[in-house]
N, C-alpha and C. Protein backbone atom coordinates (compact mmCIF):
# COMPACT_ATOMS: atom_id res chain seq x y z
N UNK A 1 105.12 177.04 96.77
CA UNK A 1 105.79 176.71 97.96
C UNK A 1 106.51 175.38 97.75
N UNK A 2 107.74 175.17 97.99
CA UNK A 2 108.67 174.02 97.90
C UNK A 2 108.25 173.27 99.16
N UNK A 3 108.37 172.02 98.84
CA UNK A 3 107.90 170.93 100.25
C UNK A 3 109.30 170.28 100.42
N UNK A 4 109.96 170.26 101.57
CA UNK A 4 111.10 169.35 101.94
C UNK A 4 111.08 168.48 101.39
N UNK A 5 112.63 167.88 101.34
CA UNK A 5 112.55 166.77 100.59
C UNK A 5 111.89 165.32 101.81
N UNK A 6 111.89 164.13 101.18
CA UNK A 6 110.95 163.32 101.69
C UNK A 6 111.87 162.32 102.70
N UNK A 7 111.20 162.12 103.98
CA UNK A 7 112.43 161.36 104.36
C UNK A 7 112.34 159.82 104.28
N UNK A 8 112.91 158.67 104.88
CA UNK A 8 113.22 157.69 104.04
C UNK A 8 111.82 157.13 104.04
N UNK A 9 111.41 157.13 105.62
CA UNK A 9 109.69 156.53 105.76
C UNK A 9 108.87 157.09 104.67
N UNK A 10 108.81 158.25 104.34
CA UNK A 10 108.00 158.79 103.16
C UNK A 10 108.32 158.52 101.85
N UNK A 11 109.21 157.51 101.88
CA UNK A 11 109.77 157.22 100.42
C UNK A 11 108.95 155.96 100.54
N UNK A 12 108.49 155.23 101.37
CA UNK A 12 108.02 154.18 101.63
C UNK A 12 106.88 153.86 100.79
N UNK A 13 106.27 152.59 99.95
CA UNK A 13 105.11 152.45 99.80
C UNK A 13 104.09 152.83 100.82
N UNK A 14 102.64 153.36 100.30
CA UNK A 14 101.87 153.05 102.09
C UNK A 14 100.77 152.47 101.08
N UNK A 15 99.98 151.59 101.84
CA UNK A 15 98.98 151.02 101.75
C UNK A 15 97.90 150.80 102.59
N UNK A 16 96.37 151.15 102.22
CA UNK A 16 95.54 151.22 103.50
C UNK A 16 94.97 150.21 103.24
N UNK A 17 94.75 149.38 104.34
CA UNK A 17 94.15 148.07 104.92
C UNK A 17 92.85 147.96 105.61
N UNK A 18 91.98 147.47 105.34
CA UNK A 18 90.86 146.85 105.61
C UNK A 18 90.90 145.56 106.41
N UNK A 19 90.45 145.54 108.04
CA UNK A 19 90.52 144.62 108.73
C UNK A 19 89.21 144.29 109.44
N UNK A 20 89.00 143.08 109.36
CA UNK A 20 87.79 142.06 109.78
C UNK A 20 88.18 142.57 111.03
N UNK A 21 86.87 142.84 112.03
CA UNK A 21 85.92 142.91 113.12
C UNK A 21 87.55 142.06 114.17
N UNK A 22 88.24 142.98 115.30
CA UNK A 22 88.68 141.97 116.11
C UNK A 22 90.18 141.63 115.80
N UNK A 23 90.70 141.80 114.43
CA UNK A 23 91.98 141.50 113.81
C UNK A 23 93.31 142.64 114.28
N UNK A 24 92.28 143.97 114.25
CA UNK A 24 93.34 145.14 114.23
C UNK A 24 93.63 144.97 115.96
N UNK A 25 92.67 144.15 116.86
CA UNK A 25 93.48 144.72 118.68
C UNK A 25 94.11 143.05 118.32
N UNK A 26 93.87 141.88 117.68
CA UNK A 26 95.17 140.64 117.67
C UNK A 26 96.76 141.05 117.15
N UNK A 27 96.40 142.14 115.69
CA UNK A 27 97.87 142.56 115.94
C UNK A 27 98.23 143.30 116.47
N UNK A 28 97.69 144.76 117.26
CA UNK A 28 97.93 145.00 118.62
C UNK A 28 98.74 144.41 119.62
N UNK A 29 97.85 143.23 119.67
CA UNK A 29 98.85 142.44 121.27
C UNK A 29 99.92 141.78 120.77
N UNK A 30 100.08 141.34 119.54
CA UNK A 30 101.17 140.92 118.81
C UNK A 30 102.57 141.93 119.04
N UNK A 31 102.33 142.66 118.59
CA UNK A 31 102.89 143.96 118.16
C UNK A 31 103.60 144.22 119.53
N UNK A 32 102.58 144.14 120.97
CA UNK A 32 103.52 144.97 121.98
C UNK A 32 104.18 143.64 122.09
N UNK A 33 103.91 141.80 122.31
CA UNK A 33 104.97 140.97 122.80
C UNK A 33 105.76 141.47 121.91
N UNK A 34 105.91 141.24 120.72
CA UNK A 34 107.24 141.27 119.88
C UNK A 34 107.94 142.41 119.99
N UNK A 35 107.71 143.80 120.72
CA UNK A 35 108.51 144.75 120.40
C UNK A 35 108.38 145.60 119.20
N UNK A 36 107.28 145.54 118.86
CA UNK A 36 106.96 146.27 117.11
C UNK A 36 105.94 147.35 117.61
N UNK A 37 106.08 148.18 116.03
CA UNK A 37 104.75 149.38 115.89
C UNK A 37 103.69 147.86 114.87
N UNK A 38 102.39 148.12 115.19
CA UNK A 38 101.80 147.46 114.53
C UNK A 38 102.27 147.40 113.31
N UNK A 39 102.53 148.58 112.20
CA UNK A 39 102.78 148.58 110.70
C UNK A 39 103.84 147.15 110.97
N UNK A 40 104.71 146.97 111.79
CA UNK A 40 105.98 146.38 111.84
C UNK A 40 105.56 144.86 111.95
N UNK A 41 104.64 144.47 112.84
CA UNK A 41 104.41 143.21 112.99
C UNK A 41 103.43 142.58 111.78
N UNK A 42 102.88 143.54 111.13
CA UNK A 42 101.91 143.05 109.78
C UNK A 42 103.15 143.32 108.66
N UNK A 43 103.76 143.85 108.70
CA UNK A 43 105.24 143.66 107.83
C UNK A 43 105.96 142.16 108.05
N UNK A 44 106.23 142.41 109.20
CA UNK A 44 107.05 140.71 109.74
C UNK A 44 106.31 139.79 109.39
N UNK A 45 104.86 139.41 109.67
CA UNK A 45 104.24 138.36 109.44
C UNK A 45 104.14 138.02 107.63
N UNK A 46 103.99 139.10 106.99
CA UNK A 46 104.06 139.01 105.50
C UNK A 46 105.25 138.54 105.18
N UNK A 47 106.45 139.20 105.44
CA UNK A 47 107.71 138.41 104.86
C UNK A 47 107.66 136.64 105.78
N UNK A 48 107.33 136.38 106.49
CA UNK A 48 107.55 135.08 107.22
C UNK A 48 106.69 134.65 106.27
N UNK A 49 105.25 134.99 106.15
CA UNK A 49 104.85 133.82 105.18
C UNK A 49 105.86 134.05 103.84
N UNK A 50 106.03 134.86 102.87
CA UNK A 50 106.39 134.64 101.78
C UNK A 50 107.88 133.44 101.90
N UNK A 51 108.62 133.98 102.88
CA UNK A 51 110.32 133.03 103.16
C UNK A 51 109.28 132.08 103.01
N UNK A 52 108.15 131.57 103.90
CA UNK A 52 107.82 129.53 104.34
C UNK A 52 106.94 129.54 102.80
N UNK A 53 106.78 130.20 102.42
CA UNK A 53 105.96 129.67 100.97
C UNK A 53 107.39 129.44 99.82
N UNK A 54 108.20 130.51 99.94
CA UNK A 54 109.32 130.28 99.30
C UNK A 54 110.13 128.92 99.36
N UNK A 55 110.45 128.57 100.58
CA UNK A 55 111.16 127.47 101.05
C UNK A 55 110.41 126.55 100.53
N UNK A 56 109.50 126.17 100.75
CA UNK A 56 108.69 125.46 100.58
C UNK A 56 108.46 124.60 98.89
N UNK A 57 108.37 126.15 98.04
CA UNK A 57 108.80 126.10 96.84
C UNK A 57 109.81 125.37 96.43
N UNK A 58 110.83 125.79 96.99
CA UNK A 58 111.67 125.72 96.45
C UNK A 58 112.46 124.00 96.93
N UNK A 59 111.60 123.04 97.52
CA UNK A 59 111.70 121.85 98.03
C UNK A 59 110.36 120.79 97.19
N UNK A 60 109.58 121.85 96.88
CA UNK A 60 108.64 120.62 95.94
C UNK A 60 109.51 121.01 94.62
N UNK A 61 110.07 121.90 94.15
CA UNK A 61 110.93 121.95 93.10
C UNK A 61 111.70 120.95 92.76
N UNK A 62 112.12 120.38 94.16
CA UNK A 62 113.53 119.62 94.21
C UNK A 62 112.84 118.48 93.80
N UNK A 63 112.18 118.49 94.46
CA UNK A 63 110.84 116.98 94.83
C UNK A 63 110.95 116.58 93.54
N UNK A 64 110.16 117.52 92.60
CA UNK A 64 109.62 117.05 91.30
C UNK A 64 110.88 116.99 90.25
N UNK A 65 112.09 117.60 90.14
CA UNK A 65 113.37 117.34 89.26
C UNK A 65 113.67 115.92 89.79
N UNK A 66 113.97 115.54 91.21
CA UNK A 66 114.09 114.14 91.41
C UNK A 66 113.06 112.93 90.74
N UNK A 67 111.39 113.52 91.39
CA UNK A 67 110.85 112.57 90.21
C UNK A 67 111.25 112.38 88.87
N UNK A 68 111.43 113.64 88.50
CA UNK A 68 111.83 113.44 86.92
C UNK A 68 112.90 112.48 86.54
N UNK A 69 113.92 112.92 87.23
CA UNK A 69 115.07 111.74 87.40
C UNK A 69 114.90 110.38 87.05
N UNK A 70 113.97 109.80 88.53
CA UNK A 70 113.43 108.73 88.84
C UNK A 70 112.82 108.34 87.34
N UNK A 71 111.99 108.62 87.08
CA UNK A 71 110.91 109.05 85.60
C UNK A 71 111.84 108.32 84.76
N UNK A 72 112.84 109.38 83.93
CA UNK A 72 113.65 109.07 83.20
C UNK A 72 114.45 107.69 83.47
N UNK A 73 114.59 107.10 84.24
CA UNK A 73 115.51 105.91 84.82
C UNK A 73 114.77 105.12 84.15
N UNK A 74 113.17 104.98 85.23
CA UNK A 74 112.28 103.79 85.34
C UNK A 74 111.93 103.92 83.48
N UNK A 75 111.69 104.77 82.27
CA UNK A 75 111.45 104.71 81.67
C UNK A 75 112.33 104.18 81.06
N UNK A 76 113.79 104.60 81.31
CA UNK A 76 115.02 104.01 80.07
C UNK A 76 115.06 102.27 80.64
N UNK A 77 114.26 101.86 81.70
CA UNK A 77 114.52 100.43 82.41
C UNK A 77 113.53 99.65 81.36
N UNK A 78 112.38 100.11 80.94
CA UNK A 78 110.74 99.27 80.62
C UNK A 78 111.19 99.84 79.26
N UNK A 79 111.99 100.87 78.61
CA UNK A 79 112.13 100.35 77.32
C UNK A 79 113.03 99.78 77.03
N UNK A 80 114.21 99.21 77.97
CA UNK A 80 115.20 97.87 77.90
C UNK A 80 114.61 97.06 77.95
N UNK A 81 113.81 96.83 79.06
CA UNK A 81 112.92 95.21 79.27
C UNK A 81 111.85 95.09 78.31
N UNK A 82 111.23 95.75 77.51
CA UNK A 82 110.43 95.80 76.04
C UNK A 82 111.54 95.49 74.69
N UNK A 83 112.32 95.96 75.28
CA UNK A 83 113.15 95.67 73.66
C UNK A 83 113.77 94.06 73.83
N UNK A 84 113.62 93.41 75.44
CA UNK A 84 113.84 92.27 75.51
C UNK A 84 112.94 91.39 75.54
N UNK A 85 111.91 91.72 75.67
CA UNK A 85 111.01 91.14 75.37
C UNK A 85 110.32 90.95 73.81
N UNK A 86 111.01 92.09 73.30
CA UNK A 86 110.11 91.72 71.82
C UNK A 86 110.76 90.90 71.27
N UNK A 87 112.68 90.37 72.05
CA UNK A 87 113.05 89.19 71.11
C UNK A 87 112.31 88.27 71.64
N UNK A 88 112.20 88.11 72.94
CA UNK A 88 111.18 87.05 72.97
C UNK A 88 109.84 86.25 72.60
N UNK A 89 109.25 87.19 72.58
CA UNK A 89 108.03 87.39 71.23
C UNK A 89 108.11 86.70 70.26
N UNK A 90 109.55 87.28 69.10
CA UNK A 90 109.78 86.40 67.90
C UNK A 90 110.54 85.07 68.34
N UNK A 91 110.86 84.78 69.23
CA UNK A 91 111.94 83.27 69.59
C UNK A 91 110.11 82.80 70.00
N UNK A 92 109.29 83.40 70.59
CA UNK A 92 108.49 82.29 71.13
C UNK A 92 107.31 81.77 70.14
N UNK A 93 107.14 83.52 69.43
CA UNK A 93 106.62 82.95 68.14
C UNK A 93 106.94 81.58 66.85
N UNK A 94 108.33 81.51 66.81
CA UNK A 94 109.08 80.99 66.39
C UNK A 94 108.86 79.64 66.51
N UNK A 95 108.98 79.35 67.81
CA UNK A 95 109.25 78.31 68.86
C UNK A 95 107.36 77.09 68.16
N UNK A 96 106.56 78.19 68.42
CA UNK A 96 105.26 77.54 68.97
C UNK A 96 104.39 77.82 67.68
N UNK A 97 104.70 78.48 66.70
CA UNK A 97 103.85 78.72 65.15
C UNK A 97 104.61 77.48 64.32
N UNK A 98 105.49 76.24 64.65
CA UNK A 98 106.24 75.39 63.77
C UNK A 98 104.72 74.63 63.69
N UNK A 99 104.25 74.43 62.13
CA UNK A 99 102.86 73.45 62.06
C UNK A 99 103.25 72.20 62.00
N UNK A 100 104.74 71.53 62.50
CA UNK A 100 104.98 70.22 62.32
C UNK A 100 105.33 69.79 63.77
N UNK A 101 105.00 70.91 64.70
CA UNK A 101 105.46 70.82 65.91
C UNK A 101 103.83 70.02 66.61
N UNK A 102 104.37 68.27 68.01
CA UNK A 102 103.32 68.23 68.23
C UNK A 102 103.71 68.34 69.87
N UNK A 103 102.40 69.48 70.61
CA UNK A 103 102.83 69.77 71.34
C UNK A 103 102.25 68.64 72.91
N UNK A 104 102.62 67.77 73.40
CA UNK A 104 102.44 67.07 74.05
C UNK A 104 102.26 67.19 75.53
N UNK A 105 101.64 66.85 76.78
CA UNK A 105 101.70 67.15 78.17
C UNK A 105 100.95 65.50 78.80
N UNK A 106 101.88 64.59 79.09
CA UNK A 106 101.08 63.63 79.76
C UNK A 106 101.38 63.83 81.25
N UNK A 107 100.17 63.06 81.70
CA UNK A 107 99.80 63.11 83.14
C UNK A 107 100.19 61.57 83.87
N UNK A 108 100.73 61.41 84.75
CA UNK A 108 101.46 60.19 85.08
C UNK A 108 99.93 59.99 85.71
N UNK A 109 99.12 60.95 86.29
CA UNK A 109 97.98 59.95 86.83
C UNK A 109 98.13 59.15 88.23
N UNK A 110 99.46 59.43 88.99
CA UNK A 110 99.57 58.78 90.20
C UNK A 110 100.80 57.50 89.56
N UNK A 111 100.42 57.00 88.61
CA UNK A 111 101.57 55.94 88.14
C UNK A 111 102.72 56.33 88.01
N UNK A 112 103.67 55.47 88.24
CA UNK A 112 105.39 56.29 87.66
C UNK A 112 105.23 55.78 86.23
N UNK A 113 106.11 56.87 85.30
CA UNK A 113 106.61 56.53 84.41
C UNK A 113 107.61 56.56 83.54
N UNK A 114 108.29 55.45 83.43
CA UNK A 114 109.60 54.85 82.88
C UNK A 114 109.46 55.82 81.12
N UNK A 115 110.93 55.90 80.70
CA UNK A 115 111.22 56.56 79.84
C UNK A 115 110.46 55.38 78.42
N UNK A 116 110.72 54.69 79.03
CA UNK A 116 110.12 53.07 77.79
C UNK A 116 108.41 54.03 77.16
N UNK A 117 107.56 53.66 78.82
CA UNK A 117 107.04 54.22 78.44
C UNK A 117 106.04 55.90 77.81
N UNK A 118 107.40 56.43 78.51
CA UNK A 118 106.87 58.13 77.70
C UNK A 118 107.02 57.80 76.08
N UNK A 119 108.36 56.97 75.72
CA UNK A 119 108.18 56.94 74.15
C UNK A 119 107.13 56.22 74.02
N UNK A 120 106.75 55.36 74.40
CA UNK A 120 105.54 54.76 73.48
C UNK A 120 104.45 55.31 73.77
N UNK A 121 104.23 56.29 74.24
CA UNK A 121 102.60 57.54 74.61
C UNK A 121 103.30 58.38 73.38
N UNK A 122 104.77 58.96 72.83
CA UNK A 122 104.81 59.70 72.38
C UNK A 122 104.70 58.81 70.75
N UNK A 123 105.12 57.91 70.57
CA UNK A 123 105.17 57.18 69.38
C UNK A 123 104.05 57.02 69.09
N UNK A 124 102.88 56.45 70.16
CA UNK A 124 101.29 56.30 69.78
C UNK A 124 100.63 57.81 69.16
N UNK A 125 100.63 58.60 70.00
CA UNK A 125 100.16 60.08 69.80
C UNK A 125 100.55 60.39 68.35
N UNK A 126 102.24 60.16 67.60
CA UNK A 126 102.64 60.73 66.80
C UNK A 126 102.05 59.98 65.29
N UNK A 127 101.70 58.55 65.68
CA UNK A 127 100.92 57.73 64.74
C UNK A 127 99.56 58.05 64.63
N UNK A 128 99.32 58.03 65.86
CA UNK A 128 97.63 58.79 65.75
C UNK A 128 97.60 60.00 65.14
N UNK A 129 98.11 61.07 65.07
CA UNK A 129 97.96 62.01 64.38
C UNK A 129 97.44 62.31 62.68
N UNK A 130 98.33 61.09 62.27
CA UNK A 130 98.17 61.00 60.59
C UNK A 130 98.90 61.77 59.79
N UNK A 131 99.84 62.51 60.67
CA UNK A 131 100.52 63.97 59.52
C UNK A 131 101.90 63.57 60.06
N UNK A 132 102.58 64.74 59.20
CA UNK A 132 103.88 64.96 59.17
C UNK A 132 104.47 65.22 60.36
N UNK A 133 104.64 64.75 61.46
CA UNK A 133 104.80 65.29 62.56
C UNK A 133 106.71 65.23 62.60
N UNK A 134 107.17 66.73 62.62
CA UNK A 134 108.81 66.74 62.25
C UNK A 134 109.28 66.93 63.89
N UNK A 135 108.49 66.87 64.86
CA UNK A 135 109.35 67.43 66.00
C UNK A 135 108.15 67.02 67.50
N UNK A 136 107.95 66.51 68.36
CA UNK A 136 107.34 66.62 69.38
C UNK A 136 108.07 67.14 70.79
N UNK A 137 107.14 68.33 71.19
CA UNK A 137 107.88 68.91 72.57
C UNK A 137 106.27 68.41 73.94
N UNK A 138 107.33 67.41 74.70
CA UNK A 138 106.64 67.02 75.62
C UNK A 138 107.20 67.52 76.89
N UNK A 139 105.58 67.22 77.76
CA UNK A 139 106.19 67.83 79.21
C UNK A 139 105.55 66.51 80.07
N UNK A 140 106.33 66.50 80.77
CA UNK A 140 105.71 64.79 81.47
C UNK A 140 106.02 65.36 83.24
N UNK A 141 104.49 65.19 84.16
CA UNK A 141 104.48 65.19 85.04
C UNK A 141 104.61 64.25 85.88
N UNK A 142 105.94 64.48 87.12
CA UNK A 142 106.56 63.41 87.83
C UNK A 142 105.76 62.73 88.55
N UNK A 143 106.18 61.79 88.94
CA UNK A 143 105.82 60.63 90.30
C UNK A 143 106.13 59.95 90.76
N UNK A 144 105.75 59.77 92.27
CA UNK A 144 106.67 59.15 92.82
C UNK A 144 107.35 57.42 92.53
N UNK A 145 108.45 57.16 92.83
CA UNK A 145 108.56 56.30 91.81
C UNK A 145 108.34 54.83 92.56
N UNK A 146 108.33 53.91 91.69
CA UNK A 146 107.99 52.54 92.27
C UNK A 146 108.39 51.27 92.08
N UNK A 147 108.68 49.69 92.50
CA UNK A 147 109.20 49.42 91.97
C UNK A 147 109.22 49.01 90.33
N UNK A 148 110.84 48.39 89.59
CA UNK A 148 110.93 48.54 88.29
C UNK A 148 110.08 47.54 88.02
N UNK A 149 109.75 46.22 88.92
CA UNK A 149 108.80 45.09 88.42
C UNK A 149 107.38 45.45 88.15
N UNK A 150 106.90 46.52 88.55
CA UNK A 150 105.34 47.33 88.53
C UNK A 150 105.71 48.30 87.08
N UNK A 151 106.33 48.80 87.40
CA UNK A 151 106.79 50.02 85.81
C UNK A 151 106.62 48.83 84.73
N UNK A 152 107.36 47.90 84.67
CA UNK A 152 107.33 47.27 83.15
C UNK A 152 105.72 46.65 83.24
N UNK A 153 105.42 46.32 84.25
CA UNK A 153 103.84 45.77 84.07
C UNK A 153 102.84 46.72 83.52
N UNK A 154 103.18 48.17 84.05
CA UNK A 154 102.60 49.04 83.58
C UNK A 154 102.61 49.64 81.99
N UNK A 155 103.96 49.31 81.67
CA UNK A 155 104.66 49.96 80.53
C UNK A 155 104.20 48.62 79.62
N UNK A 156 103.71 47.27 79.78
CA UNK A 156 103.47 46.35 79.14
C UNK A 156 101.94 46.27 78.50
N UNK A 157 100.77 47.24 79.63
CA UNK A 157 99.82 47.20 79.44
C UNK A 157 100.07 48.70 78.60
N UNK A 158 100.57 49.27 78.73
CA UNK A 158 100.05 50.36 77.84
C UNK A 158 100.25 50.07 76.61
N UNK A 159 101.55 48.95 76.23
CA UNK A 159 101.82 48.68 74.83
C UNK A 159 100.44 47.99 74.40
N UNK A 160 99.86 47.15 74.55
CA UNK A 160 98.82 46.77 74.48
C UNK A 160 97.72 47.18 74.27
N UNK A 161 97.36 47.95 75.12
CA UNK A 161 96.39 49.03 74.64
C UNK A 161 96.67 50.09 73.38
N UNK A 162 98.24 50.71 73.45
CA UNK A 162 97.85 51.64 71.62
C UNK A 162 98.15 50.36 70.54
N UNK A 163 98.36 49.25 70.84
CA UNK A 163 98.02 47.99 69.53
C UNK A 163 97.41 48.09 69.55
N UNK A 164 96.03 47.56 70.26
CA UNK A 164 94.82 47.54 70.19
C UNK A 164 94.25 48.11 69.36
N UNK A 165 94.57 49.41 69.43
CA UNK A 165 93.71 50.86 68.80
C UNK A 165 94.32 51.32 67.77
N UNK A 166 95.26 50.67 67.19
CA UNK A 166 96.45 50.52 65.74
C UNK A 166 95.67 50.38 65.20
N UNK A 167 95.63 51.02 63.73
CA UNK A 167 94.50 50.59 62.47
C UNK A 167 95.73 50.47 62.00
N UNK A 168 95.56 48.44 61.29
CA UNK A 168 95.90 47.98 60.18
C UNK A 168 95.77 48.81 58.93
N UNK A 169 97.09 49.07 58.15
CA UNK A 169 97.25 49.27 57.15
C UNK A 169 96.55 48.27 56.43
N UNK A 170 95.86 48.71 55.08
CA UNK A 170 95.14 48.06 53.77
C UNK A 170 95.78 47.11 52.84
């Protein structure tokens, strides 16, 4: 016996469904607001989620090519600022490995002090040392200043004091 041919609904996938206690009369009432046969409203609700999972997709997609972007930037930035920094490295290496270099920091101590006497803290220091000293880098902390008749009094006692502590040559 020949069976008619099939019409379009029977061309249809079918699939039988298994529903938790209570689910099959929610899409029921679904079904009559919206104007649907139940099959229709458990159809609709499936494509709505897949579109909002799709969309969705397809925006953390975006998300993460922009990070990448970002990524690529911030990385081509920190290996510019590394490649500038490693000259710095050798200039500072440079700078601070000289063994004839003496590296100096006086403290004014509340006193001002006159250029007279930073050289003669730096001239004492460089005699005290006993070596070859080819270069001194000093840093001298300011103060407030006072008058010039107090500076040379000051600058007079300090000469005094690195004589003092001068060892005579033999």
């Amino acid at each position: 016996m020949d069976r008619p041919p099939k019409t379009p609904n029977e061309e249809l996938d079918k699939f039988l469904l298994r529903m938790p206690d209570g689910l099959r009369e929610r899409i029921k009432s679904a079904a009559e607001l919206n104007n649907r046969s139940m099959n229709g409203e458990i159809v609709e609700r499936l494509q709505y989620t897949f579109e909002e999972l799709d969309a969705e997709l397809g925006e953390l997609l975006e998300k993460i090519a922009r990070l990448e972007r970002e990524n690529a930037q911030r990385s081509a930035e920190i290996h510019n600022y590394e490649k500038r920094l490693s000259g710095w490295d050798e200039w500072a290496t440079r700078q601070f490995s000289d063994e004839n270099t003496l590296y100096v920091l006086l403290d004014a101590d509340g006193y001002p002090q006159s250029w007279d006497e930073i050289v003669t803290h730096l001239q004492a220091i460089s005699e005290a040392s006993g070596g070859n000293i080819e270069r001194i880098e000093a840093g001298i902390f300011d103060a407030p200043k006072v008058s010039n008749s107090k500076r040379f009094e000051q600058w007079m006692k300090l000469r005094e004091y690195y004589r003092s502590r001068t060892h005579k040559p033999k």
